[in-house]
Structures are given as C-alpha cells and as structure tokens.
Protein backbone atom coordinates (compact mmCIF):
# COMPACT_ATOMS: atom_id res chain seq x y z
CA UNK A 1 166.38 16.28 59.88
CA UNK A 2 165.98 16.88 63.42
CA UNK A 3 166.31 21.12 63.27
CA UNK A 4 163.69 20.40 60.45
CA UNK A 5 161.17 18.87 62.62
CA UNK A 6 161.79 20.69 65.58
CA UNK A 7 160.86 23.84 63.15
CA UNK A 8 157.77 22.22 62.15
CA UNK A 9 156.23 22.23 65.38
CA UNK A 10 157.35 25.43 66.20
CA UNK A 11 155.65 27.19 63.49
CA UNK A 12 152.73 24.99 64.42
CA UNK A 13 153.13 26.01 68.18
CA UNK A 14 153.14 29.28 66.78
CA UNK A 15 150.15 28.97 64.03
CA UNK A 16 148.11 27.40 67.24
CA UNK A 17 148.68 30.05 69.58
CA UNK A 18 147.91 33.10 67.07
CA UNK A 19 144.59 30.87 66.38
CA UNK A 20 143.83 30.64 69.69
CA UNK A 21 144.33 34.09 70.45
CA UNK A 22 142.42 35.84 67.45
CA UNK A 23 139.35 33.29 68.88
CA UNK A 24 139.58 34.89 72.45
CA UNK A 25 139.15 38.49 70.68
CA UNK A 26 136.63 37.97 68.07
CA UNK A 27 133.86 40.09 68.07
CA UNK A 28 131.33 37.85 70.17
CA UNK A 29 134.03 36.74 72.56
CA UNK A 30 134.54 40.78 73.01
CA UNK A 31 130.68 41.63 73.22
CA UNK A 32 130.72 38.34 75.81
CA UNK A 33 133.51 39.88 78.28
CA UNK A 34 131.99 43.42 78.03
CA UNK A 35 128.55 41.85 79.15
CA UNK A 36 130.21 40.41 81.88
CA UNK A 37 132.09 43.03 82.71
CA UNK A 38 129.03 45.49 82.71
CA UNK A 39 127.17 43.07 85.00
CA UNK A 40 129.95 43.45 87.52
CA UNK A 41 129.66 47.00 87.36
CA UNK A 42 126.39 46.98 87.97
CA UNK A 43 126.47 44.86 91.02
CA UNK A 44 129.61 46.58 92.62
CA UNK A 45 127.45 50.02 91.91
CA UNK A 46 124.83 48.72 93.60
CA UNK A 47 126.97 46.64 96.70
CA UNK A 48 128.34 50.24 96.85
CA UNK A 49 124.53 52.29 97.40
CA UNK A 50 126.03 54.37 94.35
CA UNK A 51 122.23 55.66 92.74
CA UNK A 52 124.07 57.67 90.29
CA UNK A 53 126.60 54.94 88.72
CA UNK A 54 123.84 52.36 88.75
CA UNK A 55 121.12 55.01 86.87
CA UNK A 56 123.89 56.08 84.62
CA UNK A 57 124.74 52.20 83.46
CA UNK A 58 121.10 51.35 83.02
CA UNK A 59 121.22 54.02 80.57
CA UNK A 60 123.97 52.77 79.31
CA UNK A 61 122.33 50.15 78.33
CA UNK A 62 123.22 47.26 80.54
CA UNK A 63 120.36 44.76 80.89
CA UNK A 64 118.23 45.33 84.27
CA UNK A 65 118.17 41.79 84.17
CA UNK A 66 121.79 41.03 84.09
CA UNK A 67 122.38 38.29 86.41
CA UNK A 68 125.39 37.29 88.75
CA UNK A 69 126.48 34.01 90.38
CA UNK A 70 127.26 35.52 93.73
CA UNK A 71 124.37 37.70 94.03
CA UNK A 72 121.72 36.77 91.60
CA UNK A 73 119.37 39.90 89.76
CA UNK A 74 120.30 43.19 90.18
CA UNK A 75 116.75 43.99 92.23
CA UNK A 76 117.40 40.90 94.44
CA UNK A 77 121.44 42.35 95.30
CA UNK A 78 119.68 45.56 96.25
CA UNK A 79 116.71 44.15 98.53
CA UNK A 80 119.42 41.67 100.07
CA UNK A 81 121.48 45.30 100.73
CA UNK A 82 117.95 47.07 101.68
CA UNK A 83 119.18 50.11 99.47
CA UNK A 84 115.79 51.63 98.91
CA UNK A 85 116.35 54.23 96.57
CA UNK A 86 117.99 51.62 94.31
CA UNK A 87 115.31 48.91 94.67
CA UNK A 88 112.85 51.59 93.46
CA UNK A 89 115.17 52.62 90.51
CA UNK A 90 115.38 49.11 89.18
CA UNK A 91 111.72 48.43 89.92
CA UNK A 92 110.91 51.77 87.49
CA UNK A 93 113.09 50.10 85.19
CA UNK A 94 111.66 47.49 84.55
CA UNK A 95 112.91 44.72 86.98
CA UNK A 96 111.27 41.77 87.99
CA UNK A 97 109.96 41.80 91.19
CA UNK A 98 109.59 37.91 91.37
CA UNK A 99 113.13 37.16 90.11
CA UNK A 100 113.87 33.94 91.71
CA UNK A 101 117.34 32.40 91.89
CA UNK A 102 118.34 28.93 91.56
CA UNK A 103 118.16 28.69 95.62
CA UNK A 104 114.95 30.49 96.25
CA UNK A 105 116.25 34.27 96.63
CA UNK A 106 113.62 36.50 95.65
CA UNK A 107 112.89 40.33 96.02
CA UNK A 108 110.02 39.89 98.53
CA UNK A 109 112.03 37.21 100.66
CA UNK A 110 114.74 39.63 101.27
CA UNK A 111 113.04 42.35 102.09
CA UNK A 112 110.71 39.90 104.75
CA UNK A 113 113.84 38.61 106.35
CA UNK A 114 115.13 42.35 106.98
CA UNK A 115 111.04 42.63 108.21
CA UNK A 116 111.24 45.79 105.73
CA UNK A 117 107.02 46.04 106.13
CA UNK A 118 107.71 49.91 103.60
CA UNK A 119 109.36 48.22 100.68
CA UNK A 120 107.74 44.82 101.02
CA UNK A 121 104.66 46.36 100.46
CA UNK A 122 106.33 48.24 97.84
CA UNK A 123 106.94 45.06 95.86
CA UNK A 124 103.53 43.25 96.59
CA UNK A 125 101.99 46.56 94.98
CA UNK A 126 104.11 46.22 91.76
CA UNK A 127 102.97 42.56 91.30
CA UNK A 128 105.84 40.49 93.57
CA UNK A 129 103.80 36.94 94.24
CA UNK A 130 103.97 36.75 98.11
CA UNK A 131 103.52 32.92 97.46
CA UNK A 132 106.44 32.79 94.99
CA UNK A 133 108.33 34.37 97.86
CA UNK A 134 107.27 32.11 100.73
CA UNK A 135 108.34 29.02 98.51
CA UNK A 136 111.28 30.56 97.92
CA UNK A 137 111.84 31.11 101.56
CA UNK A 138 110.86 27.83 102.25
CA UNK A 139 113.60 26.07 99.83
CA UNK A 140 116.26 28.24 101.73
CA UNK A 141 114.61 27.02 104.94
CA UNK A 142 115.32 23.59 103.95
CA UNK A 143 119.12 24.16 102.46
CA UNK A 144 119.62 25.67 105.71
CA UNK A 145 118.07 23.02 107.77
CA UNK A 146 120.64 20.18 106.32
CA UNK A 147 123.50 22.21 106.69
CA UNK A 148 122.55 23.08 110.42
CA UNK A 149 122.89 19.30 110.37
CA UNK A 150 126.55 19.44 109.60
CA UNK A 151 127.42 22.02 112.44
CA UNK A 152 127.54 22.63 115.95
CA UNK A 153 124.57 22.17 118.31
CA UNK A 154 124.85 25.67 119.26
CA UNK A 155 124.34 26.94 115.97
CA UNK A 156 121.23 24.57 114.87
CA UNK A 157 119.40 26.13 117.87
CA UNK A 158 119.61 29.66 116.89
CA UNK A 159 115.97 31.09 115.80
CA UNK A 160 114.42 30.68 112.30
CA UNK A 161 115.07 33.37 110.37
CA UNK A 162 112.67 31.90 107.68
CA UNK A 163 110.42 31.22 109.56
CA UNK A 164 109.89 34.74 110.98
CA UNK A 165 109.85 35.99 107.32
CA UNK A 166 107.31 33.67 106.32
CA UNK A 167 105.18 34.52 108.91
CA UNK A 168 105.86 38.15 108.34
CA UNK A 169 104.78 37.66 104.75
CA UNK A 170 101.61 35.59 105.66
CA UNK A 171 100.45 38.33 108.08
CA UNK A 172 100.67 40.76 104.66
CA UNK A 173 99.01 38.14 102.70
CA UNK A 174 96.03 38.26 105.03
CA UNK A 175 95.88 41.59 105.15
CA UNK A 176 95.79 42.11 101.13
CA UNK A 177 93.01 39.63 101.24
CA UNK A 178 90.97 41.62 104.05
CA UNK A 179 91.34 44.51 102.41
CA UNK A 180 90.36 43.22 99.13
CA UNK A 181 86.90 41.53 101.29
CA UNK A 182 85.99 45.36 102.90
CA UNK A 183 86.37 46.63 99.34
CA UNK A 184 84.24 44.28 97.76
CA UNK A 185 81.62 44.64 100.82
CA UNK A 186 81.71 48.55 99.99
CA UNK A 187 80.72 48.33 96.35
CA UNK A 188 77.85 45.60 97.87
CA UNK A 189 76.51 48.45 99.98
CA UNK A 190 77.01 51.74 97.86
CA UNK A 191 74.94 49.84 95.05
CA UNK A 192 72.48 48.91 97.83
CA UNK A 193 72.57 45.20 96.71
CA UNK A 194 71.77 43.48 100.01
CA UNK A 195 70.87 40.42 98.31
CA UNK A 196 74.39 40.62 96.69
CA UNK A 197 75.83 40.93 99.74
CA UNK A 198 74.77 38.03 101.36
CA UNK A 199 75.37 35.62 98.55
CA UNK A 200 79.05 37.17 98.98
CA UNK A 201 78.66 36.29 102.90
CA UNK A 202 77.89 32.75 102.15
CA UNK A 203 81.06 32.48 99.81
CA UNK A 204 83.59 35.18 102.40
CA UNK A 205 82.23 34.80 106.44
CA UNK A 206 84.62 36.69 107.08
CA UNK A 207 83.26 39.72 104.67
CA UNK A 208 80.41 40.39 107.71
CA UNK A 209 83.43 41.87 110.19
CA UNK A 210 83.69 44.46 107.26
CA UNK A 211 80.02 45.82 108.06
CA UNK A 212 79.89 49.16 110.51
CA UNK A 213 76.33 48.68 110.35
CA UNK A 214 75.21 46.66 113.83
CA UNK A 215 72.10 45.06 112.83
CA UNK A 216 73.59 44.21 109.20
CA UNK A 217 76.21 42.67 110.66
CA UNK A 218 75.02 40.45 113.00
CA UNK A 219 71.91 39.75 110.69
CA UNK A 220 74.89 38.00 108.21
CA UNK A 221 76.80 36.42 110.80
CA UNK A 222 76.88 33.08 111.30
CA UNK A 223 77.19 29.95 109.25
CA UNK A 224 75.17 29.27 105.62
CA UNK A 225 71.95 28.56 105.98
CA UNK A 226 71.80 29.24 109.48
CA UNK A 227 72.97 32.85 109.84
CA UNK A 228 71.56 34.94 112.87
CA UNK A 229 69.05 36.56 110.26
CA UNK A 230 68.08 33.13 109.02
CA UNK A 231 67.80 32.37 113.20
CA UNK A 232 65.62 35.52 113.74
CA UNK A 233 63.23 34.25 110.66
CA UNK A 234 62.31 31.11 111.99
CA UNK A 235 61.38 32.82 115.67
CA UNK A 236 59.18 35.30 113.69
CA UNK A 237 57.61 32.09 111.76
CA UNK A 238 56.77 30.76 115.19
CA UNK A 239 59.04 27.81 115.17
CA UNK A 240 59.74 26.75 118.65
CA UNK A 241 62.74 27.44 120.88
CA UNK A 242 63.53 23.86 121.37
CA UNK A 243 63.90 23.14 117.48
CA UNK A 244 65.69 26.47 116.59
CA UNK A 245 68.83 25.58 119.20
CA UNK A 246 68.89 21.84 117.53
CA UNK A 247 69.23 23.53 114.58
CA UNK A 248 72.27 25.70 115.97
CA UNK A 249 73.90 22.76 118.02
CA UNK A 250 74.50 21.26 115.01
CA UNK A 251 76.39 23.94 112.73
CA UNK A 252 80.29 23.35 112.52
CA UNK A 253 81.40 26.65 111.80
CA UNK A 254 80.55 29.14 114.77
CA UNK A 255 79.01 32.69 115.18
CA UNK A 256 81.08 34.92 117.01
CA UNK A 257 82.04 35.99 120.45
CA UNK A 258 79.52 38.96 120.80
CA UNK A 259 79.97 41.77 123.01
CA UNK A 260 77.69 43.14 125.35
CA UNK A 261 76.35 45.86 122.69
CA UNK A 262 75.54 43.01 120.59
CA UNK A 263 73.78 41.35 122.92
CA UNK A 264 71.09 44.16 122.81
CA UNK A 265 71.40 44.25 119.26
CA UNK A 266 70.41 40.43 118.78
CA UNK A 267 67.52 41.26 121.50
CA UNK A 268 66.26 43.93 119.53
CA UNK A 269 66.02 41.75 116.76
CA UNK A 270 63.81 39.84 118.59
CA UNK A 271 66.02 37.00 119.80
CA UNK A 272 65.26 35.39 123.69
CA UNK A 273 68.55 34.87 125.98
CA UNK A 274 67.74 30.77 125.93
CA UNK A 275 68.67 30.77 121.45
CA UNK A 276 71.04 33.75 121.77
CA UNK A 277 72.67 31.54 125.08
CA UNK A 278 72.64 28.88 122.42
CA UNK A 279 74.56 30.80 119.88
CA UNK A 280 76.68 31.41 122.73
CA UNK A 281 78.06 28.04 123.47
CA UNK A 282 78.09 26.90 120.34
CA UNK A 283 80.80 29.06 119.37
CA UNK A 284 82.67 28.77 122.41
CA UNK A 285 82.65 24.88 121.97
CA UNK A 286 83.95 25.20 118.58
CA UNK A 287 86.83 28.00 119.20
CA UNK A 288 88.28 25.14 121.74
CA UNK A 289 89.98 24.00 118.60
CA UNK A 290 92.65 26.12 118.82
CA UNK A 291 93.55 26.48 115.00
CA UNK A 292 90.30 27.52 114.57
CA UNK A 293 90.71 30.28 117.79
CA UNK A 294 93.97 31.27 115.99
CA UNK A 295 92.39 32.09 112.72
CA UNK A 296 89.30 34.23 114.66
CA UNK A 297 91.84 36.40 116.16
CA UNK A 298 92.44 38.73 113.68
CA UNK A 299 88.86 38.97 112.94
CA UNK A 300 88.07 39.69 116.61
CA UNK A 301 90.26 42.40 116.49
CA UNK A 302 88.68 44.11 113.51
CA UNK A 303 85.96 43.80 115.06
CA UNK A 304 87.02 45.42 118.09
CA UNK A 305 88.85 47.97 115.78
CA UNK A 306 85.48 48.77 114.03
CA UNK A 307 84.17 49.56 117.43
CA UNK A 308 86.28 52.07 118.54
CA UNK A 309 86.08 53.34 115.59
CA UNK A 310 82.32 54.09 115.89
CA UNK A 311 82.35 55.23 119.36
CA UNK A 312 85.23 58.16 118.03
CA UNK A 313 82.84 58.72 115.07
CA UNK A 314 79.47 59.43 117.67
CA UNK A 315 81.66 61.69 119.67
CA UNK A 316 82.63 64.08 116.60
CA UNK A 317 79.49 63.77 115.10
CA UNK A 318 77.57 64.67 118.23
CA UNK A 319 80.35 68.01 119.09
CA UNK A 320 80.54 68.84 115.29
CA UNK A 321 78.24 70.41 112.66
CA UNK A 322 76.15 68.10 110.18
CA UNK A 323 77.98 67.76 106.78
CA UNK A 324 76.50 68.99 103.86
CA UNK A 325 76.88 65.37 102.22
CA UNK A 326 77.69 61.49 103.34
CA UNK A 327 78.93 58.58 102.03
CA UNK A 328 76.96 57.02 100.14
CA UNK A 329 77.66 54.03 101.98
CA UNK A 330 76.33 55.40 105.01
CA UNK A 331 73.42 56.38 103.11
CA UNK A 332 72.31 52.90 102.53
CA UNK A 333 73.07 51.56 106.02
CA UNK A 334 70.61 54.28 107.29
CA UNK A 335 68.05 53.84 104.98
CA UNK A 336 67.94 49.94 105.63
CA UNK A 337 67.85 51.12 109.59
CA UNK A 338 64.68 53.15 108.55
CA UNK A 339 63.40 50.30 106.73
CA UNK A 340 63.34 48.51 110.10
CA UNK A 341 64.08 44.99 110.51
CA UNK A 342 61.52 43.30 109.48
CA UNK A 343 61.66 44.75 105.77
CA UNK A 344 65.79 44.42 106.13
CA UNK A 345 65.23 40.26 106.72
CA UNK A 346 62.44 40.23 104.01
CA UNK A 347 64.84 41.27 101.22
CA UNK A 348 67.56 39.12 102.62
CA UNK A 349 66.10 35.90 104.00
C-alpha cells in the first residue's frame, strides 16, 4: 500500500512538472521571451553607441517602441547616452519624441539636462512638446527633492540640475514663440496689411520689436488704445499736453526704454519732450517691478540686435552696388516712408 501511494504522487510529480514545462515553451510564452530578449538587445546596442546593430534590429523587426524597466524607450536610452547618430536613427524610425516614462523621463528632458541646445532643437522640430518635457522635469525635480531629504546636508545643497534644464528649455520655448511673432509680422508687411498688423499688435506687444522699420515701430508701440501712434493722433487733433500725459500716466503696461535715435524719431513724428518725457517715466515706473524688467530683457535685446543690424546693413549698402531687386518687405516699409506720416497714422489710427 505504501510503495503504491508513494508511486502515485510520483507520476503526479512527474505529470505536473512535464505540464509545467510544455506551458513555459508554448508558442506565446516563446514569442514573449524573444520580445524580451530583442528589447535587451536593442538597449545594450544602443548603451553600446553600436549604429549598425541597432539599424540592423529595427529591421529586424523589433518594435522602436520596445520599452525597458531600467531605461525606459529606446529614443529616451539614447538622449540619456547623448548618442546622436542613434537618436536621429530612431527619430527616422518612427520614435516618439514625447515618450514619457512612469517618472517623467522624456527625450527633450534629457537632452536639456546634458544642455544639448543641437539635438534639443532637433526634437522640438520633429514635434517633442517642450511643456510635456518641463513637467516631466518637474516630477523628477520633486522625486529628487524628497530623497535629498533622506541624505546628507552636503548633498541637498548641490545645484539644481532641473532646474537649469527647465530654464534651458524655457529660454527655447521663448525663442520658438519669437520667431513664430517675426514670421507672422513678415507676412503682415509683404501683403502690405498695416491695418492687419496692428490688430496683431494689440493681441502680440511684443510683435512691434519685430519691425526694422523706425517710424512703424514706434508708431505701434505702446499699450492698446494708447499706442505712440494713437499719442501722436491726439497732438495732431489739438488735444492739449496736459490731458494727453493723464492719459499716459494711467496705462499699466509701459512703452519702452527708447534710445537716443528714437528720440528723434518720436520728434519727427511730431511729439514735444514734455509727452515724450511722459512716456519716459511711465515706463521706467512700471519696469521697477522687476518680473516685469525680467520679461523686457529679451525684448530689449532684440531690439538692440535689430539695431546693429541696420547700422551693418547702411554701411554695405552705402560701399556696395544697388541690387537689381528687394524684399518685398522692404518694399512696403519704403513705400509707407514715402507715404509720410501723416497718411501712415491715417490708415492705422
């Protein structure tokens, strides 16, 4: 009885185990460990900056998108490594540039906390979301800010890596949008749509630093409703000097801080030193708030850019020979030059 029973359960043992076995090499459990063990290829190809083994596995046909604990996508183990030549080779096939893991690694973040500015822009130009990126940073920020809370001092006062990248990816933000405002102020002027133009000043201030054009420029600087062509109007109407600056004291947003240049621009336009004075202080009262200085900055510089730019242009223009044909866009600023002023503010204001 008892060699009986202990045979029993050995063939059982034995049934079990054969069971248990054919299950761990069935056809999905097979196609399962091949997937995985494709995926590690893929990421030790790419750990190793080996182009050729991680091209030939992609045509292989291991998924682009084939994902790993330790190092998330494929396109986020490559920005993390900063091999180029890979990231572009995943991007071309077919990655996603705003793969996000489970604690905020992205494509974009990596390549802002190596301050990569070549293939950041690379990714913002094949669609990566720099706002996807800087929340993403931002959730690391935080994971890292409670563990600095579990060690040393010394190590919680080290600079903020995130915080450089998000700054770094803020600073490309702004300039995607500024170049997206001089665009749209291009089109304004080469359809000669001044009208247009100011209607998109009202709605973008910042569009006027975007203007080469002197006169243009200042005419659609200032706040809505109160711009220094709407100023200029009301001095040609007669209205007196005393009413015109209690008009200006009272605008929240300011002008700018104009150069000396402009100075004889906005006295050409027929402004007196006592409202252009006025102008004067009121936008050096407001840019005390320094958030609002801060965000002028960049502006100022463009400005001063713009400048430079012009003074370069006179010099060339004035030691080289007349082109046969100019931009158009330069067509229309000189044409509403020739117009004169008055005519200018009559189609605008």
């Amino acid at each position: 009885m008892f060699h009986a029973t202990k045979l029993f359960y050995l063939c059982c043992s034995v049934v079990f185990a054969a069971f248990f076995a054919g299950c761990a090499t069935s056809p999905i459990h097979q196609k399962q460990n091949a997937a995985l063990s494709q995926s590690i290829d893929l990421h030790n190809a790419i750990i190793r900056n080996d182009l050729q083994r991680v091209s030939a596995l992609l045509d292989s046909g291991v998924n682009v998108e084939t994902w790993n604990n330790q190092y998330g996508s494929p396109l986020i183990s490559a920005t993390t490594l900063m091999h180029k030549q890979i990231i572009r080779l995943l991007v071309s096939r077919g990655a996603n540039v705003n793969a996000r893991s489970q604690y905020g690694w992205t494509p974009l973040g990596e390549a802002a906390l190596k301050h990569d500015e070549e293939i950041a822009l690379y990714l913002v130009a094949q669609g990566a979301d720099i706002d996807n990126a800087i929340s993403g940073l931002e959730q690391r920020a935080k994971g890292a800010s409670l563990r600095a809370k579990r060690v040393a001092a010394t190590s919680a006062q080290q600079p903020n890596e995130f915080t450089h990248a998000i700054a770094f990816l803020q600073t490309i933000k702004q300039d995607q949008a500024n170049k997206r405002l001089e665009q749209d102020v291009n089109t304004f002027l080469a359809a000669g749509d001044l009208q247009g133009l100011k209607n998109f000043a009202d709605k973008n201030p910042n569009a006027v630093y975007f203007i080469k054009d002197p006169t243009l420029r200042l005419a659609l600087t200032g706040p809505e409703g109160l711009k220094v062509g709407d100023v200029v109007r009301l001095a040609e109407k007669g209205k007196s000097d005393v009413l015109i600056i209690s008009l200006i004291n009272r605008v929240k947003t300011p002008y700018k801080e104009f150069t000396l240049d402009e100075i004889d621009v906005l006295t050409a336009m027929g402004l007196n030193d006592t409202i252009i004075a006025a102008m004067i202080d009121i936008t050096t009262e407001l840019l005390k708030d320094e958030a609002r200085k801060k965000e002028q900055e960049y502006f100022l510089k463009e400005q001063a850019k713009i400048a430079k730019e012009s003074q370069k242009t006179q010099v060339i223009y004035q030691s080289a020979p007349q082109p046969k044909q100019k931009d158009v866009v330069d067509v229309i600023t000189e044409e509403a030059a020739r117009q004169g002023m008055k005519m200018l503010l009559d189609k605008m204001f």
